[in-house]
Protein backbone atom coordinates (compact mmCIF):
# COMPACT_ATOMS: atom_id res chain seq x y z
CA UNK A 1 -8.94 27.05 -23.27
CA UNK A 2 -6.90 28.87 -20.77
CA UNK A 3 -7.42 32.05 -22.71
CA UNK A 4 -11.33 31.48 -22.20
CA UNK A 5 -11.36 30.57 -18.50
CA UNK A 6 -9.03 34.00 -17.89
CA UNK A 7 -11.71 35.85 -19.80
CA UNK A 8 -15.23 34.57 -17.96
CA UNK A 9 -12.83 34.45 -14.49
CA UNK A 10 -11.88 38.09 -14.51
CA UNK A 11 -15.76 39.15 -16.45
CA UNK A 12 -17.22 37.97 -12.77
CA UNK A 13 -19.25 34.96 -14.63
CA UNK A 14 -17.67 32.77 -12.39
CA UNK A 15 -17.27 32.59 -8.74
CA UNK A 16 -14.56 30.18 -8.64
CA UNK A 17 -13.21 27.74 -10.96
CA UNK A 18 -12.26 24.13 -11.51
CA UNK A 19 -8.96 22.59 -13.85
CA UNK A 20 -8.36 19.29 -14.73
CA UNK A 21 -4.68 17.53 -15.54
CA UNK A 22 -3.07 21.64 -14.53
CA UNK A 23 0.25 21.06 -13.61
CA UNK A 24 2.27 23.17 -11.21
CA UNK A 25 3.40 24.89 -14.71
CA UNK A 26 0.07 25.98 -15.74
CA UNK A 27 -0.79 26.88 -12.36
CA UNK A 28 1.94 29.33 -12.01
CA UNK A 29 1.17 30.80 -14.97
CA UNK A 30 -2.10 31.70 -14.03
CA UNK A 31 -0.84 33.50 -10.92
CA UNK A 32 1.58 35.13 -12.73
CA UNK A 33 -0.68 36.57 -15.07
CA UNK A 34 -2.67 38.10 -11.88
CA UNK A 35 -5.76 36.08 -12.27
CA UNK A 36 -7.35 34.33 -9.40
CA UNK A 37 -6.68 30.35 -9.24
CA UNK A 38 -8.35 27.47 -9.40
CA UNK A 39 -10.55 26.24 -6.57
CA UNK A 40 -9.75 22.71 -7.59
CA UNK A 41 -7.69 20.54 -9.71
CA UNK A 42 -8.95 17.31 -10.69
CA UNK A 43 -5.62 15.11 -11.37
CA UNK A 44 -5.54 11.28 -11.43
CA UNK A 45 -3.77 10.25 -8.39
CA UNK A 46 -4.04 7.04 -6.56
CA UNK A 47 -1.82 4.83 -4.46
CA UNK A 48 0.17 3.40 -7.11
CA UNK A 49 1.24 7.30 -8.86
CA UNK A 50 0.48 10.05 -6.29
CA UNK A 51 2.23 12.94 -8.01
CA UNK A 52 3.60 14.82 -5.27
CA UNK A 53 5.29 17.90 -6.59
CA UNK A 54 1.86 18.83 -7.77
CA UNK A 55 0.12 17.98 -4.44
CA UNK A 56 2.26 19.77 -2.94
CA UNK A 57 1.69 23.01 -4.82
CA UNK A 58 -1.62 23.09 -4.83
CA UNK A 59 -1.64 22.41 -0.99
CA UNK A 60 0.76 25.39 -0.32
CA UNK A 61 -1.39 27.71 -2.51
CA UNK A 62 -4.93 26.47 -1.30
CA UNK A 63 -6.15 24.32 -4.40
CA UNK A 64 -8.56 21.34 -3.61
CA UNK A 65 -7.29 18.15 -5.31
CA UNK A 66 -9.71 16.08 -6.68
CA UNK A 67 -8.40 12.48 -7.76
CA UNK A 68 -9.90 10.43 -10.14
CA UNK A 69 -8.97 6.73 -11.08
CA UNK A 70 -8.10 6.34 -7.33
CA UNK A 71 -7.66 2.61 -7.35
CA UNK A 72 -6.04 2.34 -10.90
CA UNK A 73 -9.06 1.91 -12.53
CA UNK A 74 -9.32 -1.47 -11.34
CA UNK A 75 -6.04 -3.59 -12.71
CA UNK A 76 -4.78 -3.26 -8.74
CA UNK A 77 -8.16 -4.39 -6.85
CA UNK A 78 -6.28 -7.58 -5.50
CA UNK A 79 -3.49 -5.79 -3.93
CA UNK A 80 -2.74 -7.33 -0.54
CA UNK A 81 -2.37 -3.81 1.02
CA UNK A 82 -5.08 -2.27 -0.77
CA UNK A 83 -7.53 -5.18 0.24
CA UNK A 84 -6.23 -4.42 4.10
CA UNK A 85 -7.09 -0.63 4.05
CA UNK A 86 -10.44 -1.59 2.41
CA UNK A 87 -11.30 -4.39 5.24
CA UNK A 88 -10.76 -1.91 7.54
């Protein structure tokens, strides 16, 4: 998979790219090998598991974070503080 988005990255096919679950790791790797980054990362992240080491990577080196399952999908809905932040 990586092999494949390396090839149609550096043929011009694409203008930028997109990654889901890439962890710092696989990130690096990809700069290492010279070849332009993601544009975004799609990572679950929500209030409950907000991965930070990751965030923080792709902050420092300019990679959108998309989140998916941001509210747990569902099990946490009744949360007192989540049920404050969403009155407000």
């Amino acid at each position: 998979m990586l092999i494949t988005i390396l090839y149609y990255s550096f043929c011009y096919i694409f203008r930028s790219i997109g990654v889901s679950n890439f962890g710092d790791h696989h990130l690096e790797e990809m700069r290492k090998a010279g070849r332009e980054v993601p544009a975004v990362n799609q990572i679950e992240l929500n209030p409950y598991w907000r991965q930070e080491q990751i965030v923080e990577y792709c902050h420092n080196n300019g990679i959108a974070l998309q989140g998916y399952s941001p509210v747990f999908r569902g099990r946490k809905l009744s949360d007192p503080v989540l049920q404050t932040m969403a009155a407000k």
